[in-house]
PDB file of N, CA and C in Angstrom:
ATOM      1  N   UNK A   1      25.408   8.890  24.804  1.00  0.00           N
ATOM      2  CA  UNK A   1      25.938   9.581  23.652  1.00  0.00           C
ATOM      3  C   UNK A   1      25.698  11.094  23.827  1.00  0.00           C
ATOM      4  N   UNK A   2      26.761  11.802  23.596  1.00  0.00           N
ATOM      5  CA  UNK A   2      26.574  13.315  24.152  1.00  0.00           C
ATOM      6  C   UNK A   2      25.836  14.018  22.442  1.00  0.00           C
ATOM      7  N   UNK A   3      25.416  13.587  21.518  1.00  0.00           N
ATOM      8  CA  UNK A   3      24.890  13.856  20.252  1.00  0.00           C
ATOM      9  C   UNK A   3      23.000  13.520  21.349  1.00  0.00           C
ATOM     10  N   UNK A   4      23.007  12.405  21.651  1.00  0.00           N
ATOM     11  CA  UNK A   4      21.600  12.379  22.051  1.00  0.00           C
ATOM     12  C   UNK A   4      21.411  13.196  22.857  1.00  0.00           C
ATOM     13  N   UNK A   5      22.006  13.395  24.078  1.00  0.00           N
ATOM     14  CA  UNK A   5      21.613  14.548  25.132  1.00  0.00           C
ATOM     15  C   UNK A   5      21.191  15.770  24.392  1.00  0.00           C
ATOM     16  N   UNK A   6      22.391  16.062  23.449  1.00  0.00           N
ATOM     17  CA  UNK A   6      21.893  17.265  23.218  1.00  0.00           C
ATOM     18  C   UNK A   6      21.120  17.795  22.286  1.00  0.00           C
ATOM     19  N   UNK A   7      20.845  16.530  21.412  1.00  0.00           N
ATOM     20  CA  UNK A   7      19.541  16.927  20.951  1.00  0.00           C
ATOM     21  C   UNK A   7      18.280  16.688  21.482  1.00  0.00           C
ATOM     22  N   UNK A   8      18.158  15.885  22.417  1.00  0.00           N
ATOM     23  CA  UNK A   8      16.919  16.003  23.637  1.00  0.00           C
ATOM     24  C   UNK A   8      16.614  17.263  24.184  1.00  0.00           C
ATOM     25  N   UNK A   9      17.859  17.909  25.055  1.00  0.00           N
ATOM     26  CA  UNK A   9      18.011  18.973  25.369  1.00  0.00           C
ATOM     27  C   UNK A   9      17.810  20.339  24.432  1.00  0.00           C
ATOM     28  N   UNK A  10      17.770  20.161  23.756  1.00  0.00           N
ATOM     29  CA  UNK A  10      17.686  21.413  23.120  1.00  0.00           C
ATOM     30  C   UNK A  10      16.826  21.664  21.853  1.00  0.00           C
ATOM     31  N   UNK A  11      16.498  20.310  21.583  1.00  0.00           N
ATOM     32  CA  UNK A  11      15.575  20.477  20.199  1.00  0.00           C
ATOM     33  C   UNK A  11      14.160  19.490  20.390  1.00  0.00           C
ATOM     34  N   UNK A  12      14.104  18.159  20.896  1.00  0.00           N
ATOM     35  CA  UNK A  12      13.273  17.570  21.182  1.00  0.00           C
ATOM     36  C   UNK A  12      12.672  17.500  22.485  1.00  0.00           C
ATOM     37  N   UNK A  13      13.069  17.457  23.218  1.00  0.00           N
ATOM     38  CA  UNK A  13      12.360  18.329  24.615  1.00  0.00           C
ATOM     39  C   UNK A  13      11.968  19.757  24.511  1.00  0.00           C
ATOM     40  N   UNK A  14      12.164  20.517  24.260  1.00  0.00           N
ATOM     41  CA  UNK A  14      11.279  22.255  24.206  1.00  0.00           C
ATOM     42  C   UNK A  14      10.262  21.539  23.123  1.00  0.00           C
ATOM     43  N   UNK A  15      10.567  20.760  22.036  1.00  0.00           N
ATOM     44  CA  UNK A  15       9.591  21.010  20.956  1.00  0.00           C
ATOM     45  C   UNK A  15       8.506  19.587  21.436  1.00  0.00           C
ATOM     46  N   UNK A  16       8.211  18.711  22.781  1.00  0.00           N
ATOM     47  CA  UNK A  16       7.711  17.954  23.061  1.00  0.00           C
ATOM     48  C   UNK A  16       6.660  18.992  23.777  1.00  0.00           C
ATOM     49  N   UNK A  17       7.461  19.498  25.066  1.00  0.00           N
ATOM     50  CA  UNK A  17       6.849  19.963  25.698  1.00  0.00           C
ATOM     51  C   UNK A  17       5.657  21.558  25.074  1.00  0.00           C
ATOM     52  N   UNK A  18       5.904  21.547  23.804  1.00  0.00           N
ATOM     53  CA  UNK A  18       4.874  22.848  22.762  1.00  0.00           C
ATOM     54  C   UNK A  18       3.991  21.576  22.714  1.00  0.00           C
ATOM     55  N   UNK A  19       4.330  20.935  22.185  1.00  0.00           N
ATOM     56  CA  UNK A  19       3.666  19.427  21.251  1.00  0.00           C
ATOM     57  C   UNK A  19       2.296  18.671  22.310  1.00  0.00           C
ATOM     58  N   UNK A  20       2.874  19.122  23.602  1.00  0.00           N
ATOM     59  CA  UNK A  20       2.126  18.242  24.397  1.00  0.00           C
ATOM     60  C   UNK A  20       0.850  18.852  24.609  1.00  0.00           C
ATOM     61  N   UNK A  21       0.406  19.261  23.832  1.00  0.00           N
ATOM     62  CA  UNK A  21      -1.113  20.083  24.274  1.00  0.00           C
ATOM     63  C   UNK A  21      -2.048  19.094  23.722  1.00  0.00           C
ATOM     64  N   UNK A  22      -1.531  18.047  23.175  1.00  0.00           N
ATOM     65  CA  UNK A  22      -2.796  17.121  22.830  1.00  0.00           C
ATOM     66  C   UNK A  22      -3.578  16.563  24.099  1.00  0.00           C
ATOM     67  N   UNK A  23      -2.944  16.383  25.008  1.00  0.00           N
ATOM     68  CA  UNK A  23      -3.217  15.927  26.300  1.00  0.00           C
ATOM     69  C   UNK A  23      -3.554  17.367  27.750  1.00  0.00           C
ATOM     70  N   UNK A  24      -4.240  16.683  28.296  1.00  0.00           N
ATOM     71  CA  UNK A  24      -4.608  17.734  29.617  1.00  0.00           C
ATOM     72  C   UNK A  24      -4.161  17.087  30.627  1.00  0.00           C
ATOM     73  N   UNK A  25      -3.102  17.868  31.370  1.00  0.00           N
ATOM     74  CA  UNK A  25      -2.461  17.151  32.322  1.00  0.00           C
ATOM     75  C   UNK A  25      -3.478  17.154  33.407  1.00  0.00           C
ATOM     76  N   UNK A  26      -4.494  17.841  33.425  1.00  0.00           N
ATOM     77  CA  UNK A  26      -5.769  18.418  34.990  1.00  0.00           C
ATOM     78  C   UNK A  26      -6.471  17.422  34.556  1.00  0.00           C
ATOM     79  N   UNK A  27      -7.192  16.253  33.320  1.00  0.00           N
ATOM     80  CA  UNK A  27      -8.230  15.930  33.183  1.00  0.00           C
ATOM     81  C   UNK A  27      -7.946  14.561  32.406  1.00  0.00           C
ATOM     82  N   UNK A  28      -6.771  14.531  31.916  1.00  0.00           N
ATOM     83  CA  UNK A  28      -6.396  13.155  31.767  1.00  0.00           C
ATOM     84  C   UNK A  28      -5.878  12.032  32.608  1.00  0.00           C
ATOM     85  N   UNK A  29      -5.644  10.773  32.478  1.00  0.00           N
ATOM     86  CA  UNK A  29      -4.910   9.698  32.867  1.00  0.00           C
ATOM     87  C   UNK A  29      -3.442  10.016  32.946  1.00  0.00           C
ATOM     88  N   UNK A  30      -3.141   9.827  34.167  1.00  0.00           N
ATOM     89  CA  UNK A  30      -1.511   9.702  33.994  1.00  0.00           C
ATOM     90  C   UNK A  30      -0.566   8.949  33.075  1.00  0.00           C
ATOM     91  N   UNK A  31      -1.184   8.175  32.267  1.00  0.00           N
ATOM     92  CA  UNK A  31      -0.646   6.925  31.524  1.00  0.00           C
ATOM     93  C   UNK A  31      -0.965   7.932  30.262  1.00  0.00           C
ATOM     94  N   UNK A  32      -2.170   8.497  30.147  1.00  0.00           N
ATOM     95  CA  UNK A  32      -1.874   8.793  28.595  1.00  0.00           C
ATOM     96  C   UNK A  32      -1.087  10.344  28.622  1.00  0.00           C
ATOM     97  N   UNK A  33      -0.464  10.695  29.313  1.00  0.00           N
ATOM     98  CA  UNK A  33      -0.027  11.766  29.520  1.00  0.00           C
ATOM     99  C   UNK A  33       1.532  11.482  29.539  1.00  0.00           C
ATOM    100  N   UNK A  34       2.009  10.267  29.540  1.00  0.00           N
ATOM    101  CA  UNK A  34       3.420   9.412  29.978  1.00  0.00           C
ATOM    102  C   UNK A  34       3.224   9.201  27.815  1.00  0.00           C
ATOM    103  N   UNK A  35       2.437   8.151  27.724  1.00  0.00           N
ATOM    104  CA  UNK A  35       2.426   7.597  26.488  1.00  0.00           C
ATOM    105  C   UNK A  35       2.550   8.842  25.216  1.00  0.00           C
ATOM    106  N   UNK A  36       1.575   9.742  25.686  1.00  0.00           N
ATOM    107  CA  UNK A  36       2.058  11.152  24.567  1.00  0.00           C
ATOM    108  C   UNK A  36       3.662  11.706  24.461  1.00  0.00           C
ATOM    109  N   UNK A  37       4.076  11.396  25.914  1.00  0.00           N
ATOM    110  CA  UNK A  37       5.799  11.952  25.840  1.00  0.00           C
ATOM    111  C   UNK A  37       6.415  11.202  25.321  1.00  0.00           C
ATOM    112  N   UNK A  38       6.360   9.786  25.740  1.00  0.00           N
ATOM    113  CA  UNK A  38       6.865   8.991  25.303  1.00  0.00           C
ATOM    114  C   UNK A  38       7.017   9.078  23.379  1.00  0.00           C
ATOM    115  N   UNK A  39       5.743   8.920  22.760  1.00  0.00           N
ATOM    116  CA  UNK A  39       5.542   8.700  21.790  1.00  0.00           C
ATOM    117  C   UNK A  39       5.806  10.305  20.381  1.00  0.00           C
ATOM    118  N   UNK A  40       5.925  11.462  21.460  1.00  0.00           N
ATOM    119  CA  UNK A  40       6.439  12.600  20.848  1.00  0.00           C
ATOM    120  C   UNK A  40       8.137  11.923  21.025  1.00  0.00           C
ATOM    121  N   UNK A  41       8.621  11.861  22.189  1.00  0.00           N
ATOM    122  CA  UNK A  41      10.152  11.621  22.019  1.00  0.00           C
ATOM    123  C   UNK A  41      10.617  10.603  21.033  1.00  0.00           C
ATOM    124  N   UNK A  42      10.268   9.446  20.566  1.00  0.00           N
ATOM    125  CA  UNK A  42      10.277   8.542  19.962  1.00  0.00           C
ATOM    126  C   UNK A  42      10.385   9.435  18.081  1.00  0.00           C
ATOM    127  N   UNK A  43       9.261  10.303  18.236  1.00  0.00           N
ATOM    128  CA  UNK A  43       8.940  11.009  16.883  1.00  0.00           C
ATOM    129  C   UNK A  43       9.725  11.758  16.356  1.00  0.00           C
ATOM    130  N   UNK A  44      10.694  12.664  17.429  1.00  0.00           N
ATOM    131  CA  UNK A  44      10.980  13.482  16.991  1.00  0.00           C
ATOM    132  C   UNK A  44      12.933  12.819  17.297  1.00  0.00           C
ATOM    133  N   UNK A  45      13.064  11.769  18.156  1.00  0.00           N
ATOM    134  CA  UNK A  45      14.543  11.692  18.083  1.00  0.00           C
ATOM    135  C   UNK A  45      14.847  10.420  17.347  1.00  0.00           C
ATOM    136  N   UNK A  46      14.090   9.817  16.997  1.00  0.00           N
ATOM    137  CA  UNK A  46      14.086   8.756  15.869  1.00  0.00           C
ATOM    138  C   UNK A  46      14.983   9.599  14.394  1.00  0.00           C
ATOM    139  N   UNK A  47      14.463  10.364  14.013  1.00  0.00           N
ATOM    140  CA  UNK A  47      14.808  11.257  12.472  1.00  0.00           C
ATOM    141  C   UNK A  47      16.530  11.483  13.137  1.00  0.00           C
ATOM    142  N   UNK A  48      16.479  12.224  14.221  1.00  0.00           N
ATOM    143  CA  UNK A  48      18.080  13.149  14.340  1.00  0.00           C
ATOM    144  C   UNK A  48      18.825  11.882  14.777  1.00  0.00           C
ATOM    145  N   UNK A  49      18.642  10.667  15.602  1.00  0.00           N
ATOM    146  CA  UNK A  49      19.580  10.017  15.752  1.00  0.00           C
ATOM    147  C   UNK A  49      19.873   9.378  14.604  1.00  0.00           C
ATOM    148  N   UNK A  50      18.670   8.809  14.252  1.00  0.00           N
ATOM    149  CA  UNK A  50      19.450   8.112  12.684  1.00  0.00           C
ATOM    150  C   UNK A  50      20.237   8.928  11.678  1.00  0.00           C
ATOM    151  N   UNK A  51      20.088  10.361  11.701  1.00  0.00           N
ATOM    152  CA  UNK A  51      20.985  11.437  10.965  1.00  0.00           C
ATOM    153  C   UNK A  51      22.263  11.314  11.746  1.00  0.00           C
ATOM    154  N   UNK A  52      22.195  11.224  12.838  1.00  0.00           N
ATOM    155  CA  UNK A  52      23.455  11.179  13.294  1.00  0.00           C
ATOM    156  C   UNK A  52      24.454   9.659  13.497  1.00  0.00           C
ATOM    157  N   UNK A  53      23.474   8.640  13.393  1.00  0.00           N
ATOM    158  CA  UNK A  53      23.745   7.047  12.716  1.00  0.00           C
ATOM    159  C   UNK A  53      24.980   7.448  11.601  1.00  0.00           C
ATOM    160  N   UNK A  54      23.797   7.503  10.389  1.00  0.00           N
ATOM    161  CA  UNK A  54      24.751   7.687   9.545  1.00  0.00           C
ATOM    162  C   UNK A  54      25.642   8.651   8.979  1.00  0.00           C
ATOM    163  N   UNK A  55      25.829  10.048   9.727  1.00  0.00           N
ATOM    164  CA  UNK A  55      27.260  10.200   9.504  1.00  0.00           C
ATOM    165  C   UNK A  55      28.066   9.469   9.947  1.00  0.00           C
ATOM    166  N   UNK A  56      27.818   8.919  12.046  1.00  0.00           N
ATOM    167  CA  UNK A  56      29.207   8.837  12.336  1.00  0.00           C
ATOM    168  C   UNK A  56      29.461   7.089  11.856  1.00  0.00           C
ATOM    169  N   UNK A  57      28.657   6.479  11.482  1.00  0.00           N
ATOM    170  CA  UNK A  57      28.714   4.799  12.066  1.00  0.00           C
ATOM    171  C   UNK A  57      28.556   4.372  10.335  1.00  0.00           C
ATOM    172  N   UNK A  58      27.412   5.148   9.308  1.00  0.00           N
ATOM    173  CA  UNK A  58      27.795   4.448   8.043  1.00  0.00           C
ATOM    174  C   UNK A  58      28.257   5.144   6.719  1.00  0.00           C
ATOM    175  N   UNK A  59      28.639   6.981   7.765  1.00  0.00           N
ATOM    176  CA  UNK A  59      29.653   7.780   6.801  1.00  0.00           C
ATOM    177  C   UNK A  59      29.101   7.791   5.168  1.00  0.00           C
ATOM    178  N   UNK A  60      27.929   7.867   5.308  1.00  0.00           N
ATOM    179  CA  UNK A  60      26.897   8.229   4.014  1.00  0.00           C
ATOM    180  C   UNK A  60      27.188   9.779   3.575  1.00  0.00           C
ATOM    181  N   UNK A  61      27.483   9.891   3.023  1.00  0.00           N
ATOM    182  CA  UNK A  61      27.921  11.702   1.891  1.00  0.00           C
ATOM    183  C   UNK A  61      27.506  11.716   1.022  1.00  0.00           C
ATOM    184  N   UNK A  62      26.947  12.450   0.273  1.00  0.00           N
ATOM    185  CA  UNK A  62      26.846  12.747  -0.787  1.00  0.00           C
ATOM    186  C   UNK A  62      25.881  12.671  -1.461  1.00  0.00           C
ATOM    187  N   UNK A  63      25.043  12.320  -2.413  1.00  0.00           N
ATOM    188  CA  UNK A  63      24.116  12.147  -2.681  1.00  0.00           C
ATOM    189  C   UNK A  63      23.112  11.183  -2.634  1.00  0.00           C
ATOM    190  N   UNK A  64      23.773   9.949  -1.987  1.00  0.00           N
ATOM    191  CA  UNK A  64      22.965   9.219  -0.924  1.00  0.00           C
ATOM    192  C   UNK A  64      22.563   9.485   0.407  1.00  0.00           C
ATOM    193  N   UNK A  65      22.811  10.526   0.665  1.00  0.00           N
ATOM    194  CA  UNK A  65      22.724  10.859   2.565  1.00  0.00           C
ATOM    195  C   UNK A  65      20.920  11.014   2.749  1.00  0.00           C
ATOM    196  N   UNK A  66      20.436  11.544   1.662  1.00  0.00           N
ATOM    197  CA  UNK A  66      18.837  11.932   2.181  1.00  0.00           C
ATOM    198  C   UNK A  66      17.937  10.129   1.831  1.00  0.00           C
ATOM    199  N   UNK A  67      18.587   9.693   0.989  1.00  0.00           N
ATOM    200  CA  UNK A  67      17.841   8.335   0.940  1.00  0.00           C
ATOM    201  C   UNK A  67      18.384   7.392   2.394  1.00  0.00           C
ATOM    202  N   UNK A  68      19.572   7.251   2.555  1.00  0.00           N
ATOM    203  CA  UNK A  68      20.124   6.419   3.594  1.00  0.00           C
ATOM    204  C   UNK A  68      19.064   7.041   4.796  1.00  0.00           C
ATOM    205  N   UNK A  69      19.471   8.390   4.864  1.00  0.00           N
ATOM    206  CA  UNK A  69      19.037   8.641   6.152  1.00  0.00           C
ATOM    207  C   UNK A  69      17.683   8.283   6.185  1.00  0.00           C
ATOM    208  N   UNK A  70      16.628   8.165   5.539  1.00  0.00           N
ATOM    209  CA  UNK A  70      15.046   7.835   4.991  1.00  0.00           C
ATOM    210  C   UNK A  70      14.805   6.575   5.569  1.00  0.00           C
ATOM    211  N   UNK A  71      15.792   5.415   5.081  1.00  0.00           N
ATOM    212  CA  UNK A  71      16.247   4.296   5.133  1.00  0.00           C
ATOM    213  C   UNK A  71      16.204   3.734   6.254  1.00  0.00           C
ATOM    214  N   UNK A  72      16.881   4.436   7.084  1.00  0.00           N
ATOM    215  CA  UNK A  72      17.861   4.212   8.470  1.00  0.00           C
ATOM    216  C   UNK A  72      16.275   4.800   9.637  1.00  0.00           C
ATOM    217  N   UNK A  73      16.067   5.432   9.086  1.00  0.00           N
ATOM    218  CA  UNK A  73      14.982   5.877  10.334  1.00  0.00           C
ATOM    219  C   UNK A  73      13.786   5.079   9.884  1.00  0.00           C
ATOM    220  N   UNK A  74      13.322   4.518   8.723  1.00  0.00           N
ATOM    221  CA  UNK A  74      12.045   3.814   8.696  1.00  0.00           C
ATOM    222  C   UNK A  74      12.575   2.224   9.301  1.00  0.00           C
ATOM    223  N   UNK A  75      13.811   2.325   9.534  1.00  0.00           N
ATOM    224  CA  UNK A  75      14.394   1.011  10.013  1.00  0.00           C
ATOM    225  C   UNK A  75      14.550   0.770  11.589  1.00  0.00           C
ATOM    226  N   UNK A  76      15.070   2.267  11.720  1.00  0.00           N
ATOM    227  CA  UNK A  76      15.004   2.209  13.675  1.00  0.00           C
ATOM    228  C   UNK A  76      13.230   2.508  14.399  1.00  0.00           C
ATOM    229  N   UNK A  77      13.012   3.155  13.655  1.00  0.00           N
ATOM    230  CA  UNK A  77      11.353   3.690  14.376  1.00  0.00           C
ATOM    231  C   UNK A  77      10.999   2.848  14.967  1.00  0.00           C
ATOM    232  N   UNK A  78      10.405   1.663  14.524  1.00  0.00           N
ATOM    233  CA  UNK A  78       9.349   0.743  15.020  1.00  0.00           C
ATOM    234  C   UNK A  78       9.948   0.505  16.622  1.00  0.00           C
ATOM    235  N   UNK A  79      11.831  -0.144  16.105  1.00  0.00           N
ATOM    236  CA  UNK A  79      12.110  -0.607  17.446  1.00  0.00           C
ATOM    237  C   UNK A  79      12.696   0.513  18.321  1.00  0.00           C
ATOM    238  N   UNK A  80      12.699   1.626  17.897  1.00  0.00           N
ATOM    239  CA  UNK A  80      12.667   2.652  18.803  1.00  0.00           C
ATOM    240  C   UNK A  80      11.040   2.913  19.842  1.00  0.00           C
ATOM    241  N   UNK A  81      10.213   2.732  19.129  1.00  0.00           N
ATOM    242  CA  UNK A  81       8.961   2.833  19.804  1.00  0.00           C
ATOM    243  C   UNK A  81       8.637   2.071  20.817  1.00  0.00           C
ATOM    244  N   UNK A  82       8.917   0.567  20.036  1.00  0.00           N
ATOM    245  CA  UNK A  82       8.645   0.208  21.276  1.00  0.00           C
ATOM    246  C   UNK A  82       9.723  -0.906  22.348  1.00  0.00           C
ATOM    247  N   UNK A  83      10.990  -0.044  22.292  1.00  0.00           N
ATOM    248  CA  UNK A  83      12.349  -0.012  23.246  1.00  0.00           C
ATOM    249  C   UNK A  83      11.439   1.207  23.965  1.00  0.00           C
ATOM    250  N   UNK A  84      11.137   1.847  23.940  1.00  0.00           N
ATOM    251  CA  UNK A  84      10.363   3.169  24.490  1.00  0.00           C
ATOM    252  C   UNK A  84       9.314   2.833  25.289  1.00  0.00           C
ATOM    253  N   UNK A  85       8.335   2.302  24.913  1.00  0.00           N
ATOM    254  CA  UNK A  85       6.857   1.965  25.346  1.00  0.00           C
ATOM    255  C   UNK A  85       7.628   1.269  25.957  1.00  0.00           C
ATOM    256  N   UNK A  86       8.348   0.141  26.177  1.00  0.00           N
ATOM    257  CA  UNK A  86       8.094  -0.986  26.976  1.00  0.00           C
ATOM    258  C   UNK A  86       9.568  -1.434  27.985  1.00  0.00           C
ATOM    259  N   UNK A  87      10.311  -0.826  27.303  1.00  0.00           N
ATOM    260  CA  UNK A  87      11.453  -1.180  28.220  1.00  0.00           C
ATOM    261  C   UNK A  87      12.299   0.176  28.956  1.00  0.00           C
ATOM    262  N   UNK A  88      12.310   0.944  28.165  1.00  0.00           N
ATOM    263  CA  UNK A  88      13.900   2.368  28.611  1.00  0.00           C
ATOM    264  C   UNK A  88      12.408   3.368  29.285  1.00  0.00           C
ATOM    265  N   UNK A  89      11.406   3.466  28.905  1.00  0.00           N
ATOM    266  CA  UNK A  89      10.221   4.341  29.925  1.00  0.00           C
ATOM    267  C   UNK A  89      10.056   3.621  31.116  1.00  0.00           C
ATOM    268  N   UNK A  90       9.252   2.218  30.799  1.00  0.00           N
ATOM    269  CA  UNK A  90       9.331   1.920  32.551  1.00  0.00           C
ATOM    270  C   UNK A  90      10.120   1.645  32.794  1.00  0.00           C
ATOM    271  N   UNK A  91      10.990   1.385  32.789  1.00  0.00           N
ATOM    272  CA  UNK A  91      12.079   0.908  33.110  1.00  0.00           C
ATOM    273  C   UNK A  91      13.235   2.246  34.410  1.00  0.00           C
ATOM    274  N   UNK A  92      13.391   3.508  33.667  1.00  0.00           N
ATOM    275  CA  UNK A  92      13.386   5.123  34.406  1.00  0.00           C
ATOM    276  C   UNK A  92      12.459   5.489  35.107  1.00  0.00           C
ATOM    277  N   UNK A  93      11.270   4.765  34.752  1.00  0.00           N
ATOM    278  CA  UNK A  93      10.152   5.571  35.644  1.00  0.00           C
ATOM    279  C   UNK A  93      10.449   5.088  36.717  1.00  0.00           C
ATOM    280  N   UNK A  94      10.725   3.358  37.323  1.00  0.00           N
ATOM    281  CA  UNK A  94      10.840   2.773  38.198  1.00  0.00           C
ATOM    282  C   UNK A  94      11.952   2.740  39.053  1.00  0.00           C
ATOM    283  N   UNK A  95      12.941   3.334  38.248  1.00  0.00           N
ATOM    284  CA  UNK A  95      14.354   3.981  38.717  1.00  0.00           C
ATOM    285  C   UNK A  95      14.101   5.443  39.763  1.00  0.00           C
ATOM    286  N   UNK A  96      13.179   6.070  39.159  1.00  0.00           N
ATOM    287  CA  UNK A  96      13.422   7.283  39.989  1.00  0.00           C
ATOM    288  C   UNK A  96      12.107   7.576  40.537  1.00  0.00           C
ATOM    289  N   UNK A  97      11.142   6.634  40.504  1.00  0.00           N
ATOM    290  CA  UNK A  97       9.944   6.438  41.472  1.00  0.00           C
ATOM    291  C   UNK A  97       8.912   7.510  41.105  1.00  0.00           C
ATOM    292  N   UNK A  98       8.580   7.258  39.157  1.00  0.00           N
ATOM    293  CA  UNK A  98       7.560   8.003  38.635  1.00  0.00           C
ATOM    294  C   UNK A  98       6.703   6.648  37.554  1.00  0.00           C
ATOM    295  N   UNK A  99       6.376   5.787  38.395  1.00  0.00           N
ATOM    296  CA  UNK A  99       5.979   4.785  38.265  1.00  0.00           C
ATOM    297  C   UNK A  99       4.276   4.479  37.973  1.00  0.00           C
ATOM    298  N   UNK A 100       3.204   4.597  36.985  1.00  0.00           N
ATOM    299  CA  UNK A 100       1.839   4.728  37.102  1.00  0.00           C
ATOM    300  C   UNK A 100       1.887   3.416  37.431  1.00  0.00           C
TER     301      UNK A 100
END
């Protein structure tokens, strides 16, 4: 979906990579350094895709749009997290041989 790229690109990736100072890339585990990205990306594209759910797919306007959208993301999160943790992360990592 060219809506996800580019909000990866341009809003949730720069604002992961500020975000990521919880972790020390010199003194941590490679795994919890994967699991923080993971779990920032999850955080922050969970909210914009489901905003972008329901314009294009359940065309919410109007003065339902801030509840739907509320709705719609306490509904995708969970299985966004862990489609994330467990399948679409390793799953790329093992694709392009960044595999812990």
């Amino acid at each position: 979906c060219v809506a996800a790229f580019l909000l990866d690109t341009f809003i949730a990736g720069p604002l992961a990579k500020k975000s990521i100072q919880i972790v020390n890339p010199k003194e941590d585990k490679p795994i919890f350094i994967i699991l923080a990205i993971s779990v920032l990306s999850v955080w922050l594209m969970c909210p914009m895709m489901s905003f972008v759910a329901i314009v294009l797919i359940k065309r919410a306007f109007g003065t339902q749009i801030i509840s739907v959208w509320i709705q719609t993301t306490v509904i995708n999160f969970p299985i966004a997290f862990f489609w994330q943790l467990f399948v679409a992360g390793p799953l790329v990592r093992t694709i392009f041989g960044k595999n812990v």
